[in-house]
C-alpha atoms as a PDB file:
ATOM      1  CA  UNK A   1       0.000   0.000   0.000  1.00  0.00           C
ATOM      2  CA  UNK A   2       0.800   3.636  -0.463  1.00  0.00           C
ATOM      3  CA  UNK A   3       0.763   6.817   0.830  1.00  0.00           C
ATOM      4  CA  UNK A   4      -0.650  10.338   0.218  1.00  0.00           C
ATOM      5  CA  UNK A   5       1.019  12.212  -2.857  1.00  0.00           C
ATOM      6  CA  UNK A   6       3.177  15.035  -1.810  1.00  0.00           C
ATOM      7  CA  UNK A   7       5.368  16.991  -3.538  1.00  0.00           C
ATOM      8  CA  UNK A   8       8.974  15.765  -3.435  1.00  0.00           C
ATOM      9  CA  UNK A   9      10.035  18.621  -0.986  1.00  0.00           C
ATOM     10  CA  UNK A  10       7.908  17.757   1.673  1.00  0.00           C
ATOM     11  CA  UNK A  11       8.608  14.102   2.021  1.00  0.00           C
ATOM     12  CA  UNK A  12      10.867  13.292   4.946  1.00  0.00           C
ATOM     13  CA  UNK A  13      14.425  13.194   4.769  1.00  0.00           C
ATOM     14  CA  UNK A  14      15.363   9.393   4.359  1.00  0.00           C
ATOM     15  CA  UNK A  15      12.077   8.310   3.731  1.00  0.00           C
ATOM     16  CA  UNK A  16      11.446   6.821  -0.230  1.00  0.00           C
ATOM     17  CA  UNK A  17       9.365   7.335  -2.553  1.00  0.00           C
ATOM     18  CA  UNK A  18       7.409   7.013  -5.742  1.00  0.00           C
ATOM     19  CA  UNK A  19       7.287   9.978  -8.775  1.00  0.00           C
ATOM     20  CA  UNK A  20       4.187   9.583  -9.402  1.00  0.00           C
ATOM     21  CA  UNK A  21       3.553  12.754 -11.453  1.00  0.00           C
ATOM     22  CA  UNK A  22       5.895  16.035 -12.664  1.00  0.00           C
ATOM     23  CA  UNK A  23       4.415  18.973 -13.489  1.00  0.00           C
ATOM     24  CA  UNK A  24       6.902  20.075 -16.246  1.00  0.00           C
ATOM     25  CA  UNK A  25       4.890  23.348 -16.876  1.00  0.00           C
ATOM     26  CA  UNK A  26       5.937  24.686 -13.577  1.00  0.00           C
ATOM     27  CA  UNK A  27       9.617  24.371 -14.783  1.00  0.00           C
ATOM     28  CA  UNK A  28      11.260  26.393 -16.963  1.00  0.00           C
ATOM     29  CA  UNK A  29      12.970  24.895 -20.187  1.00  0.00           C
ATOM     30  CA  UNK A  30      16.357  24.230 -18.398  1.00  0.00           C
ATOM     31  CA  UNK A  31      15.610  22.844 -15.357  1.00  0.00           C
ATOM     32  CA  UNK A  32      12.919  20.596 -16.976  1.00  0.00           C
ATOM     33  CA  UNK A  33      16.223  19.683 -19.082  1.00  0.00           C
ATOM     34  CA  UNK A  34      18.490  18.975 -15.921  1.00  0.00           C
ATOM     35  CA  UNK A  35      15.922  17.175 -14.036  1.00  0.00           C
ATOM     36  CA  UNK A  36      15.196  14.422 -17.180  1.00  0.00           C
ATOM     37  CA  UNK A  37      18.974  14.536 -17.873  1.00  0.00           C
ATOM     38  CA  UNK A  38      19.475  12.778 -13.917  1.00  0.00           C
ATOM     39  CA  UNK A  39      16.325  10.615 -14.407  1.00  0.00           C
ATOM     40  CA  UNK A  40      13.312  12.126 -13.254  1.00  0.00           C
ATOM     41  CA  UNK A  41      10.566  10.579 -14.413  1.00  0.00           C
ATOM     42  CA  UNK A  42       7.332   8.895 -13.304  1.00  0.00           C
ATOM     43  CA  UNK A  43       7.978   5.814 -11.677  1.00  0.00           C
ATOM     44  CA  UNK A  44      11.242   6.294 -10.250  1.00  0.00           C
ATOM     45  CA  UNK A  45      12.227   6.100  -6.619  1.00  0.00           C
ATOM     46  CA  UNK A  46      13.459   8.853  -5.011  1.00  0.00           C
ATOM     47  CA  UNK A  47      14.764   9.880  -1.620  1.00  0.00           C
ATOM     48  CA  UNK A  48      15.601  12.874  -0.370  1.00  0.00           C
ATOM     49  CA  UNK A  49      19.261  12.582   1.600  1.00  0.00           C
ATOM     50  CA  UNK A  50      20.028  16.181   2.945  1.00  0.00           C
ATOM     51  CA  UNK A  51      19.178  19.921   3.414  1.00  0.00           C
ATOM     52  CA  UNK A  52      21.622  22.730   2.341  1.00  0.00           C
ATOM     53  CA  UNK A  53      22.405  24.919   5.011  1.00  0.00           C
ATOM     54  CA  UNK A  54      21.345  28.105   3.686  1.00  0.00           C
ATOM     55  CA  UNK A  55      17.348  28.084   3.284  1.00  0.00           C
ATOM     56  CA  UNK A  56      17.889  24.821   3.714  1.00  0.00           C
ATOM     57  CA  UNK A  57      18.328  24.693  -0.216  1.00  0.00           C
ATOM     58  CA  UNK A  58      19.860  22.902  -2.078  1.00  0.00           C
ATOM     59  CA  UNK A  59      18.290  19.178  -1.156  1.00  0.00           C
ATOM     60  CA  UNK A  60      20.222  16.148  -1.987  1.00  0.00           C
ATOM     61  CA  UNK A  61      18.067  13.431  -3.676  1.00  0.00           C
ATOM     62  CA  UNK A  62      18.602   9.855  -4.250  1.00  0.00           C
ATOM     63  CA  UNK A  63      17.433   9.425  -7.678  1.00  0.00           C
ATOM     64  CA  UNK A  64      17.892   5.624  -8.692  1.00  0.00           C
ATOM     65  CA  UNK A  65      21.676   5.172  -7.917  1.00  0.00           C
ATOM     66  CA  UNK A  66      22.646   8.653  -8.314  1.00  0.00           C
ATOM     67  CA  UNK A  67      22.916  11.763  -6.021  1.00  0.00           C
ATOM     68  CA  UNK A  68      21.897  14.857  -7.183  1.00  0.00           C
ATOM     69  CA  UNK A  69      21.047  18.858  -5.958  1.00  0.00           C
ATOM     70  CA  UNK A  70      18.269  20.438  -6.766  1.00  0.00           C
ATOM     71  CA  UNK A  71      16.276  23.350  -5.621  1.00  0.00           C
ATOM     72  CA  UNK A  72      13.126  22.724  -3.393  1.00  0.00           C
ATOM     73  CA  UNK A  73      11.100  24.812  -5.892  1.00  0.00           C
ATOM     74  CA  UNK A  74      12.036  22.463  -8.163  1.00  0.00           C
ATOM     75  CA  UNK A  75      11.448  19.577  -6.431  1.00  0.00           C
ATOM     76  CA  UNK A  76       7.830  21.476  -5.706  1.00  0.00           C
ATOM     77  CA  UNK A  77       7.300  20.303  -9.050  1.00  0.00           C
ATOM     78  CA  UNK A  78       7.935  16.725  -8.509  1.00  0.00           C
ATOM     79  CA  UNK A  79       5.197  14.544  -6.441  1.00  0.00           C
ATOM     80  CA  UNK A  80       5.848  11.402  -5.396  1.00  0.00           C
ATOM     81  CA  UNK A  81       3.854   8.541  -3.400  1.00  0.00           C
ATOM     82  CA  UNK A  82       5.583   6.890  -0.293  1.00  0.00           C
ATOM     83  CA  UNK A  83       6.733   3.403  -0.456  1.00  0.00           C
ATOM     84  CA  UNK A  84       6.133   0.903   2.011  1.00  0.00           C
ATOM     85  CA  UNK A  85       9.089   0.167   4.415  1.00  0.00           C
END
């Protein structure tokens, strides 16, 4: 079973999840770009690792095998499902 869909940015630091759905309009041309060059896509697992320290932006995300930064307004964009433990 699943949980509620949240936006990526809101789901807990460690905790997985689902993409589910990406709302590419909300994204400009290049940051639509980055975020389907490191795999963003429905159906992926995600987790978000860290916070940066500053506005506590960046936020590391697990994407697949892979590490990557993104903004939270970007990850705003991105809602995901949680997967059972």
């Amino acid at each position: 079973m699943t949980g509620a869909i949240v936006p990526l940015d809101q789901l807990s630091l460690g905790s997985s999840g689902r993409v589910v759905a990406i709302d590419w309009s909300a994204l400009g041309q290049a940051e639509a770009a980055r975020l389907r060059h490191f795999g963003f896509d429905e159906g992926v697992s995600v987790t978000p690792m860290h916070l940066g320290p500053l506005g506590r932006d960046p936020l590391a995300v697990k994407v697949g095998r892979m590490t990557v930064a993104i903004r939270r307004s970007h990850a705003r964009a991105v809602k995901v499902t949680t997967e059972p433990a």
